[in-house]
Protein backbone atom coordinates (compact mmCIF):
# COMPACT_ATOMS: atom_id res chain seq x y z
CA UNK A 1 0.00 0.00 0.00
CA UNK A 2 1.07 3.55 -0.63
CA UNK A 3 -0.08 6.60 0.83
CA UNK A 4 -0.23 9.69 -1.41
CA UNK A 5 2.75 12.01 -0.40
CA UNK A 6 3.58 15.58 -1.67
CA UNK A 7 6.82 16.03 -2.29
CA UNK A 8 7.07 20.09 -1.68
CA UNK A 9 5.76 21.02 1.59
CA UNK A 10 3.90 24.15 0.23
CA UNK A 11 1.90 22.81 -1.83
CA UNK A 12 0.74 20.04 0.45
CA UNK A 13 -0.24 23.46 2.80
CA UNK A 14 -1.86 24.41 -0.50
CA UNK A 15 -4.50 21.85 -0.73
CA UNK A 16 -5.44 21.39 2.68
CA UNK A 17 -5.84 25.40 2.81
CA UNK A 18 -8.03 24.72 -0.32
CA UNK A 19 -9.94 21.92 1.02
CA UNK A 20 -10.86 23.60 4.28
CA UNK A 21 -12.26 26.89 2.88
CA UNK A 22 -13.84 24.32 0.79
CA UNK A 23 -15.36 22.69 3.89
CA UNK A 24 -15.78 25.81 6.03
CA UNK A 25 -18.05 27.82 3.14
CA UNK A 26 -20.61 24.91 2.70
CA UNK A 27 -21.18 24.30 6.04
CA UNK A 28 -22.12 27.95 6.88
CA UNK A 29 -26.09 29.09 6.81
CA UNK A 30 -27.43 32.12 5.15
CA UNK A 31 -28.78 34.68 8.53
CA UNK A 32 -31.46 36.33 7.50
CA UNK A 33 -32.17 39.12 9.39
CA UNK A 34 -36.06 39.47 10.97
CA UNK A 35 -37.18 42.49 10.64
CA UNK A 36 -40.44 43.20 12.31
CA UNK A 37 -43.74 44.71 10.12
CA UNK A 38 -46.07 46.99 11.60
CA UNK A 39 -49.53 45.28 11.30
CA UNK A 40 -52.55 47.91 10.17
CA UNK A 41 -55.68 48.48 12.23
CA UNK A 42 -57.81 48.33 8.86
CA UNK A 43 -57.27 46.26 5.93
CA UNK A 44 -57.90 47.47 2.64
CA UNK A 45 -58.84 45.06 -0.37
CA UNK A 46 -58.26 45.87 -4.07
CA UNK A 47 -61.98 44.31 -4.34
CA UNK A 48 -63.51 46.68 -1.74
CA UNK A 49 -66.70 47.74 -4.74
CA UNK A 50 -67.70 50.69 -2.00
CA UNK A 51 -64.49 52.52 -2.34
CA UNK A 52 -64.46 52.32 -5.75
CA UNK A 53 -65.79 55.64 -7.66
CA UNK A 54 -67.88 54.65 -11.16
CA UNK A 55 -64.88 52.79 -12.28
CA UNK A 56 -64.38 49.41 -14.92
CA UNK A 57 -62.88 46.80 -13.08
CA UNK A 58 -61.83 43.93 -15.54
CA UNK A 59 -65.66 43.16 -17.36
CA UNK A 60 -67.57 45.50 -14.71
CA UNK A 61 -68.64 48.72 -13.92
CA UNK A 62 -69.59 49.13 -10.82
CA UNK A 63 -71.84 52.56 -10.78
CA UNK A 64 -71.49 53.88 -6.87
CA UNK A 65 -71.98 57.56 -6.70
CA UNK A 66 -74.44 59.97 -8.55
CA UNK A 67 -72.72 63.64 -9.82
CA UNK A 68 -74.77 66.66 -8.92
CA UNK A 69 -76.92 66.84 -12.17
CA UNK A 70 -78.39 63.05 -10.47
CA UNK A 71 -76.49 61.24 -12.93
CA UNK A 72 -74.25 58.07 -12.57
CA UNK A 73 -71.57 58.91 -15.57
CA UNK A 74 -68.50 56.88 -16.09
CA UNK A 75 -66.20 55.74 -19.18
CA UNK A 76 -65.32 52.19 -19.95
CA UNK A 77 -63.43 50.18 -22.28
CA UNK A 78 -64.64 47.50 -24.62
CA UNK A 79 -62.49 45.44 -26.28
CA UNK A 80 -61.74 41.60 -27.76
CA UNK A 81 -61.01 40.64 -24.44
CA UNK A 82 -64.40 41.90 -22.60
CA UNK A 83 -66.52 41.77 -25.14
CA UNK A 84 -69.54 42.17 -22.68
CA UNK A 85 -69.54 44.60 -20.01
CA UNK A 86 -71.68 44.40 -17.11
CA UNK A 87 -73.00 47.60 -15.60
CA UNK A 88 -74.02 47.26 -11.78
CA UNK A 89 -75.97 49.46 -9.82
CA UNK A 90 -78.46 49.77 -6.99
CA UNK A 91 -81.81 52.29 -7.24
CA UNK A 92 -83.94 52.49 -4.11
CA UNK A 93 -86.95 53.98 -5.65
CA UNK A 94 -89.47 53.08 -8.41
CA UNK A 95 -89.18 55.27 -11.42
CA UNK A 96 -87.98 55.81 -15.10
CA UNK A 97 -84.49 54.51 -15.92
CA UNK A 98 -83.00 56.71 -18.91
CA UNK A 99 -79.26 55.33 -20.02
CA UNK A 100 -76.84 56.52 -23.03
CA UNK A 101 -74.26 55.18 -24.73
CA UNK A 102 -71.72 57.45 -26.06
CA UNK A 103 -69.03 56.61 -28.18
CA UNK A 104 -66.24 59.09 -30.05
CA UNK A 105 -67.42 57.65 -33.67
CA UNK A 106 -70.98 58.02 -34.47
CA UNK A 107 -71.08 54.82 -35.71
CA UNK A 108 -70.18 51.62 -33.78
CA UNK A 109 -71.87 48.37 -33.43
CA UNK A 110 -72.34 48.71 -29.43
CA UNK A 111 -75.65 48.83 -27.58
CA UNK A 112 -77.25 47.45 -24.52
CA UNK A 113 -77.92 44.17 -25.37
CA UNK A 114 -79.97 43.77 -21.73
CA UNK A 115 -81.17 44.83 -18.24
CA UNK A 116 -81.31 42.08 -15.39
CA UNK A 117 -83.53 43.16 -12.92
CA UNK A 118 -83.63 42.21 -9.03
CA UNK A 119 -85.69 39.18 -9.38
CA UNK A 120 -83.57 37.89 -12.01
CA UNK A 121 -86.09 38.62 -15.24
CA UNK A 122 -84.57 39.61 -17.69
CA UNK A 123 -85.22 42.52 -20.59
CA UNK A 124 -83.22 43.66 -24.61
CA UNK A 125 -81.98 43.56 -26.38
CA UNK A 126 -81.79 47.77 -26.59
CA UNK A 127 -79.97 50.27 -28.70
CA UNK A 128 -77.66 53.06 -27.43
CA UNK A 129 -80.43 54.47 -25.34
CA UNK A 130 -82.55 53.24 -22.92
CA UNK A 131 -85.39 54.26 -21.49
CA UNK A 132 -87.60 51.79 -19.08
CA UNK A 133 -90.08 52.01 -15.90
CA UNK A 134 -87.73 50.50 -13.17
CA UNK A 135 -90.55 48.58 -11.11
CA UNK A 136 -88.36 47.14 -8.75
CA UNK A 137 -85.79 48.61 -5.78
CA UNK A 138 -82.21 46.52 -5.43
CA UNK A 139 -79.38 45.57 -7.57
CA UNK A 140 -79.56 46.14 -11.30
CA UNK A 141 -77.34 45.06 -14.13
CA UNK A 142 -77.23 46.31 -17.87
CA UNK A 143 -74.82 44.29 -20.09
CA UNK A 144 -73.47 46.23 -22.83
CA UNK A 145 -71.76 44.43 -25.80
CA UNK A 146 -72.07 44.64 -30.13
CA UNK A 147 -75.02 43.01 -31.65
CA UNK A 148 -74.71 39.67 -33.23
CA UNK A 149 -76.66 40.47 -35.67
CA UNK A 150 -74.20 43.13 -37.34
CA UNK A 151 -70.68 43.11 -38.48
CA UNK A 152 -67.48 45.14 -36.70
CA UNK A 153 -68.28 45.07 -33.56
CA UNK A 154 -67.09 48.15 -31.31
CA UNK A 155 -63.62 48.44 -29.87
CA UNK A 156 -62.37 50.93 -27.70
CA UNK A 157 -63.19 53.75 -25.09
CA UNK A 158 -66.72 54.29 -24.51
CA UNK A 159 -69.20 56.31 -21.59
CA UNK A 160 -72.29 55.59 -20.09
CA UNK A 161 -74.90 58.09 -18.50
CA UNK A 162 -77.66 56.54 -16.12
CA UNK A 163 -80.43 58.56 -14.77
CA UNK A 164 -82.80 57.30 -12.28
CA UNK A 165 -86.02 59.61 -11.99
CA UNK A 166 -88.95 59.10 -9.45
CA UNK A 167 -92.07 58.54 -11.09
């Protein structure tokens, strides 16, 4: 048997140096430092509907707060994507609903395809305006899209006026 010798003394210090920074580096652990977080009283979520202010979230439009001439106005965005867009909003009287569409082009193959009512009936398909007796108090929905019926549908920016009068 033979044992492996180094003949020159420095680099036999050589190797071992090597092998026990080697050794030394993989056996250390990362520290992390903890650093403590202050923790809120209130939480607020992205999702929170009543904070948001007439505003298109992702397909919907959630219609929250009425402008001093009593209407709910707000601008939305219709596209490949979202081809429907759902319009949400709560009345808390009986009376006439009047809506408009308004796009930058005069022509555009957009409308309000239908109204879903509290009780889940349904109404449409409509035009670009809408006007309708609003029988019932609670949460309303008008879907807005292009007719099937025609070609091109709309792309793009778009607003919507809603107008609640009492009766």
């Amino acid at each position: 048997m033979s044992i492996l010798t180094f003949n020159h003394p420095k680099l036999s210090y050589s190797i071992i140096f090597v092998v026990s920074i080697f050794f030394v580096s993989c056996n250390q652990k990362d520290k992390k430092e903890i650093i403590p977080v202050p923790i809120s009283d209130t939480i607020v979520s992205v999702n929170d509907k009543s904070k948001v202010k007439n505003q298109q979230i992702d397909d919907t439009i959630y219609l929250n707060f009425i402008d001093k001439k009593g209407l709910f106005t707000v601008e939305g965005l219709i596209d490949s994507i979202h081809p429907r867009i759902y319009v949400k909003f709560e009345n808390d009287k009986i009376g006439k609903l009047k809506a408009k569409i308004v796009t930058k082009t005069e022509k555009g193959n957009i409308r309000f395809n239908q109204i879903v009512f509290p009780n889940q009936t349904a109404d449409g398909p409509f035009g670009t305006d809408l006007n309708l007796e609003l029988k019932q108090t609670g949460k309303h929905m008008l879907v807005i899209g292009h007719s099937l019926m025609a070609d091109n549908p709309y792309v793009g920016k778009f607003k919507v006026e809603l107008q609640i009068t009492s009766e």
